[in-house]
PDB file of N, CA and C in Angstrom:
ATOM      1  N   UNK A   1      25.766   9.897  16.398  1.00  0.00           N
ATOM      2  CA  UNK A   1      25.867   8.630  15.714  1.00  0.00           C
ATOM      3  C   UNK A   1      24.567   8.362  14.961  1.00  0.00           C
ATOM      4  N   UNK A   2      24.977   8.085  13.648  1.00  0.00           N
ATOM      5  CA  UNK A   2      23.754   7.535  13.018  1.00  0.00           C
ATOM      6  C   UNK A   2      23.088   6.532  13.383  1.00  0.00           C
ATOM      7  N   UNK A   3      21.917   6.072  13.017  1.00  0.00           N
ATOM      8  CA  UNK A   3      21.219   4.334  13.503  1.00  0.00           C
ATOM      9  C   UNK A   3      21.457   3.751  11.678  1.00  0.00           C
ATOM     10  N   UNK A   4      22.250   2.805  12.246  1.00  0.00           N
ATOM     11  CA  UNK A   4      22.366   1.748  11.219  1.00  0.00           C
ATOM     12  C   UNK A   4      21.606   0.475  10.839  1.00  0.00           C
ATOM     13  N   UNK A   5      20.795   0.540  12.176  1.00  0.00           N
ATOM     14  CA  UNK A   5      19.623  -0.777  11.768  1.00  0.00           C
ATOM     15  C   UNK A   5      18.244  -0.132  10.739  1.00  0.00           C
ATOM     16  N   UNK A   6      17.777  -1.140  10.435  1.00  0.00           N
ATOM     17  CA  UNK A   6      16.861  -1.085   9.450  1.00  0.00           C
ATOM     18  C   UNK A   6      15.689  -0.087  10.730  1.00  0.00           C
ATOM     19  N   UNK A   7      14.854   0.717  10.405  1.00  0.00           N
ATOM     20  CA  UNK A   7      13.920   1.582  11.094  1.00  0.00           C
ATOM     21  C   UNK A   7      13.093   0.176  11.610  1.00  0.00           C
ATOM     22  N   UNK A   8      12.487  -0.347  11.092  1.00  0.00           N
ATOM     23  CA  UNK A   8      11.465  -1.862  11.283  1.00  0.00           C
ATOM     24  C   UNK A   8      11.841  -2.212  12.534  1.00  0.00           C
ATOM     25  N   UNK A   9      13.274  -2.762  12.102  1.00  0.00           N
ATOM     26  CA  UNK A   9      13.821  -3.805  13.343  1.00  0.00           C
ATOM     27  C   UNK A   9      14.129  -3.052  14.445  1.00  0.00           C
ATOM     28  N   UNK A  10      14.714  -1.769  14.205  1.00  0.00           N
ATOM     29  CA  UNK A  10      14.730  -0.754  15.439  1.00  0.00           C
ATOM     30  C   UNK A  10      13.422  -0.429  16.531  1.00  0.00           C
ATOM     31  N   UNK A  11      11.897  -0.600  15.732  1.00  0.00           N
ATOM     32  CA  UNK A  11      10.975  -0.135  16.354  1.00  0.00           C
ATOM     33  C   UNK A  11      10.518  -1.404  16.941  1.00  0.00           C
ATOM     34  N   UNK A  12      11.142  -2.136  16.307  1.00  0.00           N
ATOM     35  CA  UNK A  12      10.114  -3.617  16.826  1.00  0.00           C
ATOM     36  C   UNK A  12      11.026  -3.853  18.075  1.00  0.00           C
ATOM     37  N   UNK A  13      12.000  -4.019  18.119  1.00  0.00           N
ATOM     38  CA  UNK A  13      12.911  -4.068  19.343  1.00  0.00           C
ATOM     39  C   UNK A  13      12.680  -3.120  20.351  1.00  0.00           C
ATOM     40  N   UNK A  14      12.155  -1.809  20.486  1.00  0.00           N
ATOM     41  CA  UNK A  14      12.141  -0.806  21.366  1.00  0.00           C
ATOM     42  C   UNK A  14      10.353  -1.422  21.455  1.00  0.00           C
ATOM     43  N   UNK A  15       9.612  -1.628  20.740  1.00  0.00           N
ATOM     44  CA  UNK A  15       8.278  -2.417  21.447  1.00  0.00           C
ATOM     45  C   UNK A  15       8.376  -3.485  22.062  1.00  0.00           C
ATOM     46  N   UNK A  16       8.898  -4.413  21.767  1.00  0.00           N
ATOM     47  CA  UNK A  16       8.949  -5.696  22.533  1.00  0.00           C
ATOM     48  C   UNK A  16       9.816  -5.471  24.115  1.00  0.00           C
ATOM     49  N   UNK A  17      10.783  -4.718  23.635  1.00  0.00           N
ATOM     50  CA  UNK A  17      11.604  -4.649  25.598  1.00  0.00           C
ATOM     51  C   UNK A  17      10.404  -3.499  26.265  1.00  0.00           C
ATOM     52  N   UNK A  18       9.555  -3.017  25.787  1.00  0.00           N
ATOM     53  CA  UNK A  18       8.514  -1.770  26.345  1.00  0.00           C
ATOM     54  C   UNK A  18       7.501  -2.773  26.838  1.00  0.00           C
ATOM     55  N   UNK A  19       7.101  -3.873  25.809  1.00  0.00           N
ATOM     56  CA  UNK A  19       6.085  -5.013  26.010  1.00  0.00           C
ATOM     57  C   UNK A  19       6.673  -5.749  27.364  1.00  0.00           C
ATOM     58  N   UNK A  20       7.711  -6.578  27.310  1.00  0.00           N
ATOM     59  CA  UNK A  20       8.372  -7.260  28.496  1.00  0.00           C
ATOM     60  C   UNK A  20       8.227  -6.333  29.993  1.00  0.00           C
ATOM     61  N   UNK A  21       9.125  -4.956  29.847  1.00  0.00           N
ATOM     62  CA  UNK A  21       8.844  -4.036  31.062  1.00  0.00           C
ATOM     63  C   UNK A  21       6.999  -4.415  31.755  1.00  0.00           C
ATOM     64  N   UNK A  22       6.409  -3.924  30.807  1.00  0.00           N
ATOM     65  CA  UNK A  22       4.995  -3.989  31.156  1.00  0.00           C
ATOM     66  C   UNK A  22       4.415  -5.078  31.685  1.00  0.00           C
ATOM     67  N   UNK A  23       4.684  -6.315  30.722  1.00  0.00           N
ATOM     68  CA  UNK A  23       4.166  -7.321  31.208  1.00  0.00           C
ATOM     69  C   UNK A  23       4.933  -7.748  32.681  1.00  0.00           C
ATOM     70  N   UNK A  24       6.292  -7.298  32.922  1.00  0.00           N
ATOM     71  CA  UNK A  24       6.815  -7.991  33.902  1.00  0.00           C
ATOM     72  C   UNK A  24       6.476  -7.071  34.923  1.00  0.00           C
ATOM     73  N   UNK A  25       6.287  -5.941  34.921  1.00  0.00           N
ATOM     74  CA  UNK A  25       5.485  -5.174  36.082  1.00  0.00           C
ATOM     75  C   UNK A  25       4.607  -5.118  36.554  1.00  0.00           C
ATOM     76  N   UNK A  26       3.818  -6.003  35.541  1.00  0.00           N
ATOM     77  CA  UNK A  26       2.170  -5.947  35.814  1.00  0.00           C
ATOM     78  C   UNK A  26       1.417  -7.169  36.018  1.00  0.00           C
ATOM     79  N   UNK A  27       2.177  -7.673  36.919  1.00  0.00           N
ATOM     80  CA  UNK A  27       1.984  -9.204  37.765  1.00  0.00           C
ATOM     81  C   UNK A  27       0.346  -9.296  38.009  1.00  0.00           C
ATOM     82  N   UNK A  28       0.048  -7.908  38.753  1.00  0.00           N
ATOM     83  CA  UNK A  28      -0.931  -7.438  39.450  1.00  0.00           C
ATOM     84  C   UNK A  28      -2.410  -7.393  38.564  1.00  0.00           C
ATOM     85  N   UNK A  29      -1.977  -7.632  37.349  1.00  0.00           N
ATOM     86  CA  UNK A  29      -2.827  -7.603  36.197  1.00  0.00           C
ATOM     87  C   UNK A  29      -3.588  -8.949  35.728  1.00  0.00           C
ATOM     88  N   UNK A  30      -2.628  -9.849  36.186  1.00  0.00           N
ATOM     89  CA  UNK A  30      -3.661 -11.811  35.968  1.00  0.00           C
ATOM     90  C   UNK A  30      -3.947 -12.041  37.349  1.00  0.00           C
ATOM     91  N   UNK A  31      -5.015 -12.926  36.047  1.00  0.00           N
ATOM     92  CA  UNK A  31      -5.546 -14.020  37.315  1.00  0.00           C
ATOM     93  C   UNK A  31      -5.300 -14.773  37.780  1.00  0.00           C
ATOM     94  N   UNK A  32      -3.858 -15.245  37.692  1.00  0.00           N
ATOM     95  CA  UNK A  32      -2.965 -15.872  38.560  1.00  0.00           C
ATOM     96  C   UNK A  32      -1.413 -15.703  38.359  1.00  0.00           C
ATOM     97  N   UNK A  33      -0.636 -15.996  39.138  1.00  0.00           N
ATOM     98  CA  UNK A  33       0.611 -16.342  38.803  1.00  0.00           C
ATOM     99  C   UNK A  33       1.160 -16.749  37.796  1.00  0.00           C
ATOM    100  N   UNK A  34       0.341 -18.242  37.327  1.00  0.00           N
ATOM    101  CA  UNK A  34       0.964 -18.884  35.999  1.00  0.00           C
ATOM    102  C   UNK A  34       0.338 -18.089  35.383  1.00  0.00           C
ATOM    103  N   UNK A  35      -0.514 -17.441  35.157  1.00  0.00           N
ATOM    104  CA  UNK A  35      -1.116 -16.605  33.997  1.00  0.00           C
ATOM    105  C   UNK A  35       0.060 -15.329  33.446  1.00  0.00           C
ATOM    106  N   UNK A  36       0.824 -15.112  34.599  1.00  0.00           N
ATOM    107  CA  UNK A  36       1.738 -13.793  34.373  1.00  0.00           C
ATOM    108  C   UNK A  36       2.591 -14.504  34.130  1.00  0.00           C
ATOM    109  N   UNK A  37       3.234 -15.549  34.387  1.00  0.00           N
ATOM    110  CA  UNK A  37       4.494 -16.342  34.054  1.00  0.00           C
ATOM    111  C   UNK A  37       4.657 -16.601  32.669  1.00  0.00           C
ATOM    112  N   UNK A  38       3.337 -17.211  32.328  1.00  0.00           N
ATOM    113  CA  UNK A  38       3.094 -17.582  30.981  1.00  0.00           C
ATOM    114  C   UNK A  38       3.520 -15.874  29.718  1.00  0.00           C
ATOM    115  N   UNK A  39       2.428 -15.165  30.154  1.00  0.00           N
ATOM    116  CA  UNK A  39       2.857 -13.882  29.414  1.00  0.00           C
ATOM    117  C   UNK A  39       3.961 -13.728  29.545  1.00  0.00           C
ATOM    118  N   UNK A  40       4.660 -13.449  30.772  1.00  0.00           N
ATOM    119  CA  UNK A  40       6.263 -12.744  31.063  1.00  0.00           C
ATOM    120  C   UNK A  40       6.978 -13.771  29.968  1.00  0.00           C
ATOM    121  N   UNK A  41       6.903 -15.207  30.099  1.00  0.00           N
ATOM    122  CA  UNK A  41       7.772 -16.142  28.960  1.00  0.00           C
ATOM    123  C   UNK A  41       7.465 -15.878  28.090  1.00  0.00           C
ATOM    124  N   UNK A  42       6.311 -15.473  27.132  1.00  0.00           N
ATOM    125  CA  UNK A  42       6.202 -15.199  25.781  1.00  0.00           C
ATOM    126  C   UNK A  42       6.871 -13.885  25.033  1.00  0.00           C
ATOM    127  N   UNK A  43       6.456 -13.124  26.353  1.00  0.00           N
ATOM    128  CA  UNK A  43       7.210 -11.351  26.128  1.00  0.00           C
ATOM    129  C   UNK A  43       8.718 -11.310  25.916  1.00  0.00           C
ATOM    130  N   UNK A  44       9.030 -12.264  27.090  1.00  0.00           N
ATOM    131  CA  UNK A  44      10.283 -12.480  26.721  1.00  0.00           C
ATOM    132  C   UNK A  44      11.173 -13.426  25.453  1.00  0.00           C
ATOM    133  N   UNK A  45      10.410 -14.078  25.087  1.00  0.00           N
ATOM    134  CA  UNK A  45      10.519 -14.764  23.497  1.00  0.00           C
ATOM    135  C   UNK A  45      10.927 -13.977  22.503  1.00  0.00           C
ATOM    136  N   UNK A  46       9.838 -13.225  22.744  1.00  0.00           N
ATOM    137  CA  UNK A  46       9.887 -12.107  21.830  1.00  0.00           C
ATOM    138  C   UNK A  46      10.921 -10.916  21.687  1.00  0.00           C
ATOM    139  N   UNK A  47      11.030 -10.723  22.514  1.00  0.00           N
ATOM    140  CA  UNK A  47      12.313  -9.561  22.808  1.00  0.00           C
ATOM    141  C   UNK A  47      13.399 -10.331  22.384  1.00  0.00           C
ATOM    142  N   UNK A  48      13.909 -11.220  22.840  1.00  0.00           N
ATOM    143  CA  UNK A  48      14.939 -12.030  22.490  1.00  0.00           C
ATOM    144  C   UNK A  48      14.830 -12.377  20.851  1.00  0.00           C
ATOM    145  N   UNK A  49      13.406 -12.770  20.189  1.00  0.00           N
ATOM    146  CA  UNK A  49      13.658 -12.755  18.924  1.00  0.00           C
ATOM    147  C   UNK A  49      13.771 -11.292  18.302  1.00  0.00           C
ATOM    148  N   UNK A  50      13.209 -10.278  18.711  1.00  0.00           N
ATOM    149  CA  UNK A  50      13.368  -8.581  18.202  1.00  0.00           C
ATOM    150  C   UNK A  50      14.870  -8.645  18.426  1.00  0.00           C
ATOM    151  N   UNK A  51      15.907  -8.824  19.441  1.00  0.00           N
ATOM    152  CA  UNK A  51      17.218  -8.607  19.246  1.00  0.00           C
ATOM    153  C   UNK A  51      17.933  -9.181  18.283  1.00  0.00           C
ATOM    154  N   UNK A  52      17.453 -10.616  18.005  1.00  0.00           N
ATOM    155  CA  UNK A  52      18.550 -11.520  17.166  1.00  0.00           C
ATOM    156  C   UNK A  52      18.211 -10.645  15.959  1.00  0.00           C
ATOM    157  N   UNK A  53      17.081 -10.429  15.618  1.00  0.00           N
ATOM    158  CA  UNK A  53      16.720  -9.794  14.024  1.00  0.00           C
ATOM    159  C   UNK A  53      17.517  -8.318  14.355  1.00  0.00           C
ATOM    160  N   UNK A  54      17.746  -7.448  15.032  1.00  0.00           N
ATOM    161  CA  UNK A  54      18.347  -6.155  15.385  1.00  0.00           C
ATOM    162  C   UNK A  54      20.075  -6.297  15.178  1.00  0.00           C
ATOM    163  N   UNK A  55      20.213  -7.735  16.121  1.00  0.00           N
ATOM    164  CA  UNK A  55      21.696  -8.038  15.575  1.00  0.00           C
ATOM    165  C   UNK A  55      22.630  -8.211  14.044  1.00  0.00           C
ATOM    166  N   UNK A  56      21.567  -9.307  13.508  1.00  0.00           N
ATOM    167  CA  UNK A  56      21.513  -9.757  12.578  1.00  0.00           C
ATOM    168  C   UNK A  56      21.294  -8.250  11.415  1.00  0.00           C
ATOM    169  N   UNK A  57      20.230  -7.702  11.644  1.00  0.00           N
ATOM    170  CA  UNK A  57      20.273  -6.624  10.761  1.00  0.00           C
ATOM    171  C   UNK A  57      21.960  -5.647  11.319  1.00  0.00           C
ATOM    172  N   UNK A  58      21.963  -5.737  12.022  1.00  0.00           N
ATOM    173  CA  UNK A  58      23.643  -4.666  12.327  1.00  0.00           C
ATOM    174  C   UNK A  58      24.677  -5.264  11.383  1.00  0.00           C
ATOM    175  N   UNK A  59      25.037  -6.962  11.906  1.00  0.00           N
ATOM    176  CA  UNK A  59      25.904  -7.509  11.175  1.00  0.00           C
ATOM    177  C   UNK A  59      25.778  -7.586   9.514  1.00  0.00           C
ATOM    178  N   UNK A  60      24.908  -7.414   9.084  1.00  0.00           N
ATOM    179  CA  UNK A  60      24.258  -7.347   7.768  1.00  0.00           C
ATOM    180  C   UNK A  60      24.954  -6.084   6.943  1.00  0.00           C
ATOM    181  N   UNK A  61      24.621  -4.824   7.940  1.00  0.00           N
ATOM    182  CA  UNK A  61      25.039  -3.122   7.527  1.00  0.00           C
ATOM    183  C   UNK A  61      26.137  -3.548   7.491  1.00  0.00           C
ATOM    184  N   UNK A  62      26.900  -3.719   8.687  1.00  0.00           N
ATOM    185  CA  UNK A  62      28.548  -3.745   9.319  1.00  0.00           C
ATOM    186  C   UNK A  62      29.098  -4.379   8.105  1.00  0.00           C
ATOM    187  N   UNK A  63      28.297  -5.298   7.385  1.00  0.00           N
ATOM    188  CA  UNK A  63      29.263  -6.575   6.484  1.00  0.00           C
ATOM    189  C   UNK A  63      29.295  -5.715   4.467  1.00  0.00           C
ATOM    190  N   UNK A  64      28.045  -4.882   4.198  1.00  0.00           N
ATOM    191  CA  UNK A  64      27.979  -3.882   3.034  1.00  0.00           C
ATOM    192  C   UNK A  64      28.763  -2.647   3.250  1.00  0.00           C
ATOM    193  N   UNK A  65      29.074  -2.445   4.175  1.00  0.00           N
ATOM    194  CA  UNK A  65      29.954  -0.899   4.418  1.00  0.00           C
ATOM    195  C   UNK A  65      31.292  -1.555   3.850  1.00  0.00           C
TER     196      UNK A  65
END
């Protein structure tokens, strides 16, 4: 199967869920709790915005074919 998303939105999406993994594994890494909470919520912002743009770029291809 080919990849139909734009290369951009493909890489930015496979960094941000790589970013989230990390940050959410690596509790062990702040100086406190809320300090990792805080990151883990932003990481996860982000991933969630890398998908909508990943979606959005699919439905985009899906809609010119």
């Amino acid at each position: 199967m080919t990849e139909t998303r734009p290369q951009s939105v493909t890489a930015e999406l496979e960094r941000a869920r790589n970013d989230y993994l990390a940050v959410s594994r690596g509790a062990h890494l702040y100086s406190s709790p809320m300090d990792h909470e805080e990151a883990e919520r932003r990481a996860w912002e982000r991933l969630e915005l890398a998908l909508a743009a990943a979606q959005e770029a699919e439905q985009q291809t899906a809609g010119s074919a």
